[in-house]
Protein backbone atom coordinates (compact mmCIF):
# COMPACT_ATOMS: atom_id res chain seq x y z
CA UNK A 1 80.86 -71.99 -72.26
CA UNK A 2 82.69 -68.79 -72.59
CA UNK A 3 83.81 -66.09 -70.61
CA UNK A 4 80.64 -63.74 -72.22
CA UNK A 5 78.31 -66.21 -72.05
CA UNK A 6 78.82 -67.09 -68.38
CA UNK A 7 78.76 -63.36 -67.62
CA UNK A 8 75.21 -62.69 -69.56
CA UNK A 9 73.93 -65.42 -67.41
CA UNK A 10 75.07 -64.47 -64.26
CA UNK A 11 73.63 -60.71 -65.21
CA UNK A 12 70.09 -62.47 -65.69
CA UNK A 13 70.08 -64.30 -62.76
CA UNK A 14 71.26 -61.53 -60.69
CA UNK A 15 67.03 -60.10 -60.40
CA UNK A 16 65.97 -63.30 -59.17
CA UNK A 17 68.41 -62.94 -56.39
CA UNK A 18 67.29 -59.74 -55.41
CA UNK A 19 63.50 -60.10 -55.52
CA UNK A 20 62.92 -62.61 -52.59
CA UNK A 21 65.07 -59.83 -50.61
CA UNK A 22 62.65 -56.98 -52.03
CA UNK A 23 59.46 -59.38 -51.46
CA UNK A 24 60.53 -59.88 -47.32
CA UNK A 25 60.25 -56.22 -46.47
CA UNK A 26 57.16 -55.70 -47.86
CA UNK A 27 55.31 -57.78 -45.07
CA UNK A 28 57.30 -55.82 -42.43
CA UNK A 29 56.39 -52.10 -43.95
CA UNK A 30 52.73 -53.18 -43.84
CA UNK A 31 53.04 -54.61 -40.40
CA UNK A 32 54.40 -51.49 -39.25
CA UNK A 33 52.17 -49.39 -40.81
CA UNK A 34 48.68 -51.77 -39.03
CA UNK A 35 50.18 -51.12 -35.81
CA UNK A 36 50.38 -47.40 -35.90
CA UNK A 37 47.23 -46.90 -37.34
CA UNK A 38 45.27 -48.91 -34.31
CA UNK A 39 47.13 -46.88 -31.82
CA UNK A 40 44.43 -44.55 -30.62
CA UNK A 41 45.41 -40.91 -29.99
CA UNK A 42 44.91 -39.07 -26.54
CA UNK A 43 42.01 -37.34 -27.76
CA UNK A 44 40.37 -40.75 -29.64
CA UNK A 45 41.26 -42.85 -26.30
CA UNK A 46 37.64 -43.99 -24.60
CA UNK A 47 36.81 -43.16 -21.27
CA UNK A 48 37.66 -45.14 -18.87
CA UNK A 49 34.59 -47.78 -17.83
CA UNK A 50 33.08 -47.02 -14.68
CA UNK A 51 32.92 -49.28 -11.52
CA UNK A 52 30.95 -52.08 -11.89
CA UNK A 53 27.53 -51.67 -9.81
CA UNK A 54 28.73 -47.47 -10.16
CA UNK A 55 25.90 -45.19 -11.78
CA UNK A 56 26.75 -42.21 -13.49
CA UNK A 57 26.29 -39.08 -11.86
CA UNK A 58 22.75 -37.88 -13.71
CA UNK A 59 22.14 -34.06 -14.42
CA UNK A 60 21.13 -31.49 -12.45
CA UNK A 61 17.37 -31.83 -13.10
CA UNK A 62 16.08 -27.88 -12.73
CA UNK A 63 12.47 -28.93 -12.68
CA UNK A 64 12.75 -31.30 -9.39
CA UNK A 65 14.76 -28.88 -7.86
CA UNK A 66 11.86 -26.22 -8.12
CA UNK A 67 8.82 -28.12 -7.38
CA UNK A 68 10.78 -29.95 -4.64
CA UNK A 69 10.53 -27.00 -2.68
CA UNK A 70 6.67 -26.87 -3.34
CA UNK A 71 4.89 -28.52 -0.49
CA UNK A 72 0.88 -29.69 -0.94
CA UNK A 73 0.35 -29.19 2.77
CA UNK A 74 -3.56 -31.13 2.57
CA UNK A 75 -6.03 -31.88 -0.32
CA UNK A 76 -9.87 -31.92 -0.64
CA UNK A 77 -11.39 -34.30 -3.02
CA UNK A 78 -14.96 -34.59 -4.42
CA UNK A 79 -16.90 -36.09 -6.91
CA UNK A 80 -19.93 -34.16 -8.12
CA UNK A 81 -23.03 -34.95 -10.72
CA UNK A 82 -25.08 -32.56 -12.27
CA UNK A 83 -27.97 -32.74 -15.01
CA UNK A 84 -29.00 -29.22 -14.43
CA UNK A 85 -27.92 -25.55 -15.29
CA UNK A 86 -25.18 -24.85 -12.48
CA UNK A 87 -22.47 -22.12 -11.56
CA UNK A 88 -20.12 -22.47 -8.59
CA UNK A 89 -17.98 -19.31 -7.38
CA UNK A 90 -14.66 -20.06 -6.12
CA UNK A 91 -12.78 -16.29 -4.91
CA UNK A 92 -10.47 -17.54 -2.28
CA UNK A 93 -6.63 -17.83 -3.67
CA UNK A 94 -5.25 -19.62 -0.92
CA UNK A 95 -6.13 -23.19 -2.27
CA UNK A 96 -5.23 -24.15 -5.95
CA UNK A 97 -7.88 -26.07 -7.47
CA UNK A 98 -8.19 -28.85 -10.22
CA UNK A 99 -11.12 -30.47 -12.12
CA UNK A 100 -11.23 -33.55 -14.10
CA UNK A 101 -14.40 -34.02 -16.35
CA UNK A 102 -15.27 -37.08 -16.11
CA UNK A 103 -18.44 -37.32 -18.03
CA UNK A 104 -20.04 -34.12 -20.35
CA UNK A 105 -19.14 -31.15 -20.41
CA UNK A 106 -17.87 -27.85 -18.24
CA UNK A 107 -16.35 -24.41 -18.10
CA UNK A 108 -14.30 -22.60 -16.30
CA UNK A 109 -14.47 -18.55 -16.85
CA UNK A 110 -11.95 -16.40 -14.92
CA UNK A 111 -12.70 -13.38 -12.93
CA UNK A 112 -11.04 -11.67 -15.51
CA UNK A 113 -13.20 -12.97 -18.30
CA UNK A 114 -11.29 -15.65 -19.76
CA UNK A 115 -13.46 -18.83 -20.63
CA UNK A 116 -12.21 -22.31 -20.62
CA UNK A 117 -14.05 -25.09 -22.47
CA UNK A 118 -13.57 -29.11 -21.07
CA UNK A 119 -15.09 -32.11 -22.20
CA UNK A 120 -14.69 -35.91 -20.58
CA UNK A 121 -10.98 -36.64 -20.44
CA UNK A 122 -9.74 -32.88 -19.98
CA UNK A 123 -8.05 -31.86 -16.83
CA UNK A 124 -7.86 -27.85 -15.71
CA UNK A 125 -5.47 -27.03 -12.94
CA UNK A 126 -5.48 -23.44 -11.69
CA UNK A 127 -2.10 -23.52 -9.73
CA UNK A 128 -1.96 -19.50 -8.52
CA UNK A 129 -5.53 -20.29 -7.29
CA UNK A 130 -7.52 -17.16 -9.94
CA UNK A 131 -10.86 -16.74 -8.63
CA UNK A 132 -13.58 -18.44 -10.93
CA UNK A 133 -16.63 -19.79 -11.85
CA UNK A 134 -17.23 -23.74 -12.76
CA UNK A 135 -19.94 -24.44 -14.35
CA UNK A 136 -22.10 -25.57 -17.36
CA UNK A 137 -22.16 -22.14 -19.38
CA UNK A 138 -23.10 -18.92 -19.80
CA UNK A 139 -26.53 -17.08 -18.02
CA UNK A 140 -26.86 -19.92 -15.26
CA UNK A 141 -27.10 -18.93 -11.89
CA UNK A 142 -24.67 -18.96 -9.83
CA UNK A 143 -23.58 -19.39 -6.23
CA UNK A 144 -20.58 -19.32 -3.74
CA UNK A 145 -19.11 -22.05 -2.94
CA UNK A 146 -20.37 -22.99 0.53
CA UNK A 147 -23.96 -22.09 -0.49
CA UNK A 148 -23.77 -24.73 -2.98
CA UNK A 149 -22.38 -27.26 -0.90
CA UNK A 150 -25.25 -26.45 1.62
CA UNK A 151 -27.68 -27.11 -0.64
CA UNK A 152 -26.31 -30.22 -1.95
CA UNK A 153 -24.05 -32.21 1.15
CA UNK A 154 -21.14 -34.63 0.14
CA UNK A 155 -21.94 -38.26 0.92
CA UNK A 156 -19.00 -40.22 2.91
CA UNK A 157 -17.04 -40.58 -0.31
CA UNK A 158 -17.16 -36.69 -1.12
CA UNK A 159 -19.58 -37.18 -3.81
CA UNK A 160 -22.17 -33.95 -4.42
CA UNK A 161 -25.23 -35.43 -6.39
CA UNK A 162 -27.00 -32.58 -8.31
CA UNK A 163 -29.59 -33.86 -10.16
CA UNK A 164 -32.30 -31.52 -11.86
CA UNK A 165 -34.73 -32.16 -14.33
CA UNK A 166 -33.38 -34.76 -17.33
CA UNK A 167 -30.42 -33.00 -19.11
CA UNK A 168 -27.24 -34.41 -20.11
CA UNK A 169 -25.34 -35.64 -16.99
CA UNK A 170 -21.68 -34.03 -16.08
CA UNK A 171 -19.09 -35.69 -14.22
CA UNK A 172 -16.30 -34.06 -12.20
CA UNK A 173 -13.63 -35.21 -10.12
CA UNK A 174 -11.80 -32.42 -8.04
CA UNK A 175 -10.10 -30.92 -5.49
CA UNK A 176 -8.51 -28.22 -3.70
CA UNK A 177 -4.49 -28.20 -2.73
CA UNK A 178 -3.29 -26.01 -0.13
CA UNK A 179 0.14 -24.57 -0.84
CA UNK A 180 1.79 -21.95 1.03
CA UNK A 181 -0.17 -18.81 0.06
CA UNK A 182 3.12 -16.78 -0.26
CA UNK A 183 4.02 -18.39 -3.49
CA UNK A 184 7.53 -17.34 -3.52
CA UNK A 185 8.49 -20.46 -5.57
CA UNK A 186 10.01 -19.56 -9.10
CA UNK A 187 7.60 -22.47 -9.84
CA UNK A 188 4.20 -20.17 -9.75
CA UNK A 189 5.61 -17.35 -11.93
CA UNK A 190 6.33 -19.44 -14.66
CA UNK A 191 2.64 -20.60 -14.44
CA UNK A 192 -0.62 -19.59 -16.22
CA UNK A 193 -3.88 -19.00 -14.57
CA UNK A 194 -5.18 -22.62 -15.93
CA UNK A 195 -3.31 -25.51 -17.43
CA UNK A 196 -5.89 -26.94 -19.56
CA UNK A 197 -4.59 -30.78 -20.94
CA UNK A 198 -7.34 -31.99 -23.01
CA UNK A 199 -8.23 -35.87 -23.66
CA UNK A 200 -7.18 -35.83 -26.84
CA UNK A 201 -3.24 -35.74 -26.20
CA UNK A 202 -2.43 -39.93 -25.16
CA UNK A 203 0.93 -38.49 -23.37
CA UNK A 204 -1.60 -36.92 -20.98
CA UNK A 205 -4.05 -39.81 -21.07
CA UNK A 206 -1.30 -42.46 -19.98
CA UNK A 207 -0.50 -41.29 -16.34
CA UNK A 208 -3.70 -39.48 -16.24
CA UNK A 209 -6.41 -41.48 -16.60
CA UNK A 210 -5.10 -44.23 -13.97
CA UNK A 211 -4.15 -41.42 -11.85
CA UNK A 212 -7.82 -40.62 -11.60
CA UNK A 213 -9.20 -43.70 -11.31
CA UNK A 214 -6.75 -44.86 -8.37
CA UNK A 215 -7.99 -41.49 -6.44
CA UNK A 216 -11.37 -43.57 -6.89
CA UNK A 217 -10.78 -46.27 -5.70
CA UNK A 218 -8.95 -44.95 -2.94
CA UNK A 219 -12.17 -42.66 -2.30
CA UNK A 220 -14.83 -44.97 -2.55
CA UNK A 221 -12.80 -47.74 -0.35
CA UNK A 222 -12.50 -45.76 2.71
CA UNK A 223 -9.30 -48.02 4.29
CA UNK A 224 -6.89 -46.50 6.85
CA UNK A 225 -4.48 -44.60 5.16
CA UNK A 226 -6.64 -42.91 2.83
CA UNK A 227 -5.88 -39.60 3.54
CA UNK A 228 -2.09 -40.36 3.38
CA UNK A 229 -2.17 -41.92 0.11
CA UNK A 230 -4.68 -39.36 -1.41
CA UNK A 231 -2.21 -36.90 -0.26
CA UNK A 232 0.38 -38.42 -2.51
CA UNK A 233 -1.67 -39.05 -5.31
CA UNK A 234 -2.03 -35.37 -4.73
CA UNK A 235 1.35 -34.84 -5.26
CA UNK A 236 1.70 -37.21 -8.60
CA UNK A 237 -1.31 -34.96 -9.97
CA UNK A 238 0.29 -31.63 -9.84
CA UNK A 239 3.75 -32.71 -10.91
CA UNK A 240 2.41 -34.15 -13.64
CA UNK A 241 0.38 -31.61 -14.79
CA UNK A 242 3.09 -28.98 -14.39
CA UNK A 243 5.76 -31.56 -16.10
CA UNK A 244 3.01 -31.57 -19.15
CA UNK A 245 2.42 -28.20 -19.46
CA UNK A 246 6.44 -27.25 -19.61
CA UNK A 247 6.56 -30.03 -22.03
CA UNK A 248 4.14 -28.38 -24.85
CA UNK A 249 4.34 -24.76 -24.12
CA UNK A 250 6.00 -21.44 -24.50
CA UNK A 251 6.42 -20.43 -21.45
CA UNK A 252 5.93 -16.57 -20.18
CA UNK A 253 9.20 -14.61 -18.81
CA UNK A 254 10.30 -17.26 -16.45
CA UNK A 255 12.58 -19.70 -14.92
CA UNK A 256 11.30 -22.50 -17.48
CA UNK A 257 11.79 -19.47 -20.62
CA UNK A 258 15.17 -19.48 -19.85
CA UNK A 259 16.22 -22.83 -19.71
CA UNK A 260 15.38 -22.71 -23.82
CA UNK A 261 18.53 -20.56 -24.28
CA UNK A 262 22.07 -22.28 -23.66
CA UNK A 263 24.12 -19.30 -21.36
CA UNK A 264 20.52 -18.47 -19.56
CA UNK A 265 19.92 -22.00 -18.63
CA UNK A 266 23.18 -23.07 -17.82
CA UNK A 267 23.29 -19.73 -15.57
CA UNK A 268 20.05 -21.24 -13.97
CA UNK A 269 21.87 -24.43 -13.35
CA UNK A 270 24.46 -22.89 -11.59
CA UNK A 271 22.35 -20.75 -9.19
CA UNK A 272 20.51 -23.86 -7.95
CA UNK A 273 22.71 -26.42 -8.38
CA UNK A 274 25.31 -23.81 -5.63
CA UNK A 275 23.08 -21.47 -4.57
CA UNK A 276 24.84 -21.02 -1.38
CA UNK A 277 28.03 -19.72 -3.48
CA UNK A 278 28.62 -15.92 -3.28
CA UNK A 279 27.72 -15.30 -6.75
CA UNK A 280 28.48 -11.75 -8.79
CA UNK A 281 27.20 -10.83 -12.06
CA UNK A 282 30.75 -11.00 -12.88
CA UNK A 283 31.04 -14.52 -11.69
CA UNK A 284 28.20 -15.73 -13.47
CA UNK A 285 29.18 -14.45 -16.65
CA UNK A 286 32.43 -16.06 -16.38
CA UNK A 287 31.11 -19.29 -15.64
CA UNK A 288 29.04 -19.59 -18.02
CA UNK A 289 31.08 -18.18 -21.02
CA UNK A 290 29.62 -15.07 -22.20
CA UNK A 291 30.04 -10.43 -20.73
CA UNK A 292 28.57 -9.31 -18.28
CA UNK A 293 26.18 -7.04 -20.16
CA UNK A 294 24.66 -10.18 -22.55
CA UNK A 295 23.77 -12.19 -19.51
CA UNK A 296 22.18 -9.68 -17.84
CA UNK A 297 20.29 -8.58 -20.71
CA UNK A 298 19.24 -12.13 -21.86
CA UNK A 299 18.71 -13.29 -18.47
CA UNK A 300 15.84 -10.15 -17.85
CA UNK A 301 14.69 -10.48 -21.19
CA UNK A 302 13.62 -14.23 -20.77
CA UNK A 303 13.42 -14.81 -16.88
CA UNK A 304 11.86 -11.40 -15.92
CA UNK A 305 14.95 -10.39 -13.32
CA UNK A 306 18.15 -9.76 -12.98
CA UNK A 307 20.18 -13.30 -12.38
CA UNK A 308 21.00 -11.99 -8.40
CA UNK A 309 17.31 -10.94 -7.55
CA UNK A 310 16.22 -14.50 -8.86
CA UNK A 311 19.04 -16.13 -6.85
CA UNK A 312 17.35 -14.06 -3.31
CA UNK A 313 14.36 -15.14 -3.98
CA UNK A 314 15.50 -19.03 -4.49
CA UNK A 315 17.90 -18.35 -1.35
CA UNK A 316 14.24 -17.03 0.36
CA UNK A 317 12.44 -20.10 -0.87
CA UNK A 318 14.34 -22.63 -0.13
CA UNK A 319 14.35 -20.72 3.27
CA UNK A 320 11.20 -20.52 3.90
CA UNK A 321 10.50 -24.15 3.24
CA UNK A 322 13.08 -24.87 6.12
CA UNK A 323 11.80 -22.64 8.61
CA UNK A 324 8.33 -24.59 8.15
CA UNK A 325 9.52 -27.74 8.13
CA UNK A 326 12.47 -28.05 10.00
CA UNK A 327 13.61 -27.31 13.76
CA UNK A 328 16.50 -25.80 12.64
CA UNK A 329 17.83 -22.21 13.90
CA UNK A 330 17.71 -19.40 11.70
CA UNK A 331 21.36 -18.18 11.68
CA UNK A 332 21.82 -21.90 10.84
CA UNK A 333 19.62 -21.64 8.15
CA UNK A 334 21.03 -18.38 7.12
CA UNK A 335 24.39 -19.41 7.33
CA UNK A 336 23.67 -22.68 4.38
CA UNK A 337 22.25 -20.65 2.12
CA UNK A 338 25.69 -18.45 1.92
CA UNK A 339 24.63 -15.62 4.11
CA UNK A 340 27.41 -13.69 5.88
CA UNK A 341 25.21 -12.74 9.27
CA UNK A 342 21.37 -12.94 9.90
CA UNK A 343 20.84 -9.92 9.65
CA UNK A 344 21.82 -9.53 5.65
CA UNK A 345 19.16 -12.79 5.69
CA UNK A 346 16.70 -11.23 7.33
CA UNK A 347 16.80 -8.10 4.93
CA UNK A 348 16.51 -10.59 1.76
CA UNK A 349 13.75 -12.75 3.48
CA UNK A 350 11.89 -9.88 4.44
CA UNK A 351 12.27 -8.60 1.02
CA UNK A 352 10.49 -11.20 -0.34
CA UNK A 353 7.74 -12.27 1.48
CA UNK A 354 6.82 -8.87 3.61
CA UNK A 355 7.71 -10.88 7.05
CA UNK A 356 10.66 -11.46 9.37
CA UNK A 357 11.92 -15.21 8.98
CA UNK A 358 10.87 -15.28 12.59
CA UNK A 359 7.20 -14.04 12.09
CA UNK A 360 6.71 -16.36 9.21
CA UNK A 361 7.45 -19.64 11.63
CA UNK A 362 5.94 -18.33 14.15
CA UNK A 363 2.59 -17.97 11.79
CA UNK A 364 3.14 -21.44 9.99
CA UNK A 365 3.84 -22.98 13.39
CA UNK A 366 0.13 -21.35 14.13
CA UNK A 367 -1.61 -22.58 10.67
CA UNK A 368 0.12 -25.92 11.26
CA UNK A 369 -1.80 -26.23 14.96
């Protein structure tokens, strides 16, 4: 073979040589390439996984906060059964009644002239205690409380029978709660004068229907501990009729308004999550992200008050429940709610609820006796 030929055939076996060398780094580019790509960033990299048998700390729950400082001091029960035209008075505010119909049909029509319709399966709860009339309508007579229970006595499961003539029969299951009549909790302004839940919404029907008929049971079996447990059963009642109402409603100017708009309700959060914290406008505003002047006009415009009259009046609350509860001093008191001296307390409690801290134990201690 010749010089040229041996050349052209070395020049066209050259490629061959090359391509194996071409082919192996093509494996290590894409290796590379797969590695870097799995590699999460700082911001991508999960959290770490908590402690086994660790919960998570849960939020701040506003609601239990408020109605934990509600206390349902005792509760009435009775069961009444009417076939005849019938009006019952109820004036005194001290005592916040409810009424499930059972059975038929009732109303309820405020002093103020407001009328409330119920049929079986509704619930009405009158939590700031309006004066009212129950009763089976319009142009019946009607009489004060105790004169009707005079005429017709509770049996020994509280059960009124009131049975005239042959009309339809009407079933009601009630009661009265007794909660502090100063009604300083946030809770009560952010009420209405009735909460009416009506049988047709199955939320409501799902705690409240066995609700009702364990308060039965509990009536009509007459075991020790009755009173303790209808107490509780109490308590289950008016949580969830308050939970249910916040739930479907637009709430007036209140606590519960406020919690609709981001900055107000995470200003809310704040004051009761650290209420004891010695909290500014300013301080506030910074917290939660937003001038002085927009918190101050949102907060009024959707809680009623300025952010650091709401916080006294928490501050007073939470204050007040102490005082009744506890045998605890009141500079200590004072002093864990953020207070510099008792006698700055003393102005804000006073404030409030028209008494000294020390009059108002002094008067529970009395009510309690």
């Amino acid at each position: 073979m010749s010089n040229r030929s041996t050349a052209v055939v070395a020049r066209s076996k050259a490629p061959s040589k090359r391509r194996p060398r071409v082919a192996a780094k093509t494996p290590v580019r894409s290796t590379r390439s797969t590695s870097v790509a799995k590699r999460p960033t700082k911001e991508e990299a999960p959290a770490p996984a908590p402690e086994q048998g660790v919960q998570p700390p849960r939020p701040f729950d506003l609601l239990t906060d408020v109605m934990d400082q509600v206390r349902l001091e005792s509760t009435v029960y009775f069961r009444t059964v009417c076939n005849g035209a019938y009006g019952i008075h109820i004036a005194k505010r001290e005592r916040t009644p409810f009424y499930a119909i059972q059975e038929g049909e009732a109303e309820i029509r405020l002093d103020s002239g407001k009328i409330y319709h119920a049929s079986a399966g509704d619930l009405l709860l009158l939590p700031n205690a309006a004066p009212h009339v129950i009763g089976s309508g319009a142009d019946v007579p009607v009489l004060d409380l105790q004169d009707w229970i005079a005429l017709h006595p509770m049996d020994h499961t509280g059960t009124v029978f009131a049975l005239r003539g042959n009309g339809p029969i009407t079933r009601v299951t009630g009661g009265f709660f007794d909660i502090d009549a100063l009604r300083i909790n946030p809770l009560f302004g952010a009420l209405p004068e009735v909460i009416h839940l009506k049988a047709s919404d199955a939320a409501v029907q799902r705690w409240l229907t066995p609700t009702i008929d364990f308060i039965h049971a509990e009536l009509d079996a007459g075991m020790q501990g009755a009173q303790t447990v209808l107490r509780r059963m109490a308590d289950v009642l008016f949580i969830q009729a308050v939970r249910a109402y916040a739930a479907q409603h637009t709430c007036p100017a209140s606590w519960l308004r406020g919690l609709s708009d981001r900055r107000v309700g995470r200003a809310l959060m704040l004051l009761h999550a650290r209420y004891a914290e010695p909290w500014t406008l300013e301080s506030l505003a910074r917290e939660v992200g937003t001038s002085r002047t927009h918190l101050a006009v949102q907060f009024r415009a959707l809680v009623g008050e300025s952010p650091i009259n709401y916080l006294t009046r928490w501050r007073v609350t939470r204050a007040a429940t102490r005082l009744k509860s506890e045998k605890v001093s009141i500079e200590r008191v004072a002093e864990d709610l953020g207070y510099g001296s008792n006698a700055v307390f003393s102005k804000a409690f006073r404030r409030v609820t028209g008494v000294s801290p020390a009059r108002y134990r002094r008067e529970q201690a009395a009510v309690q006796v």
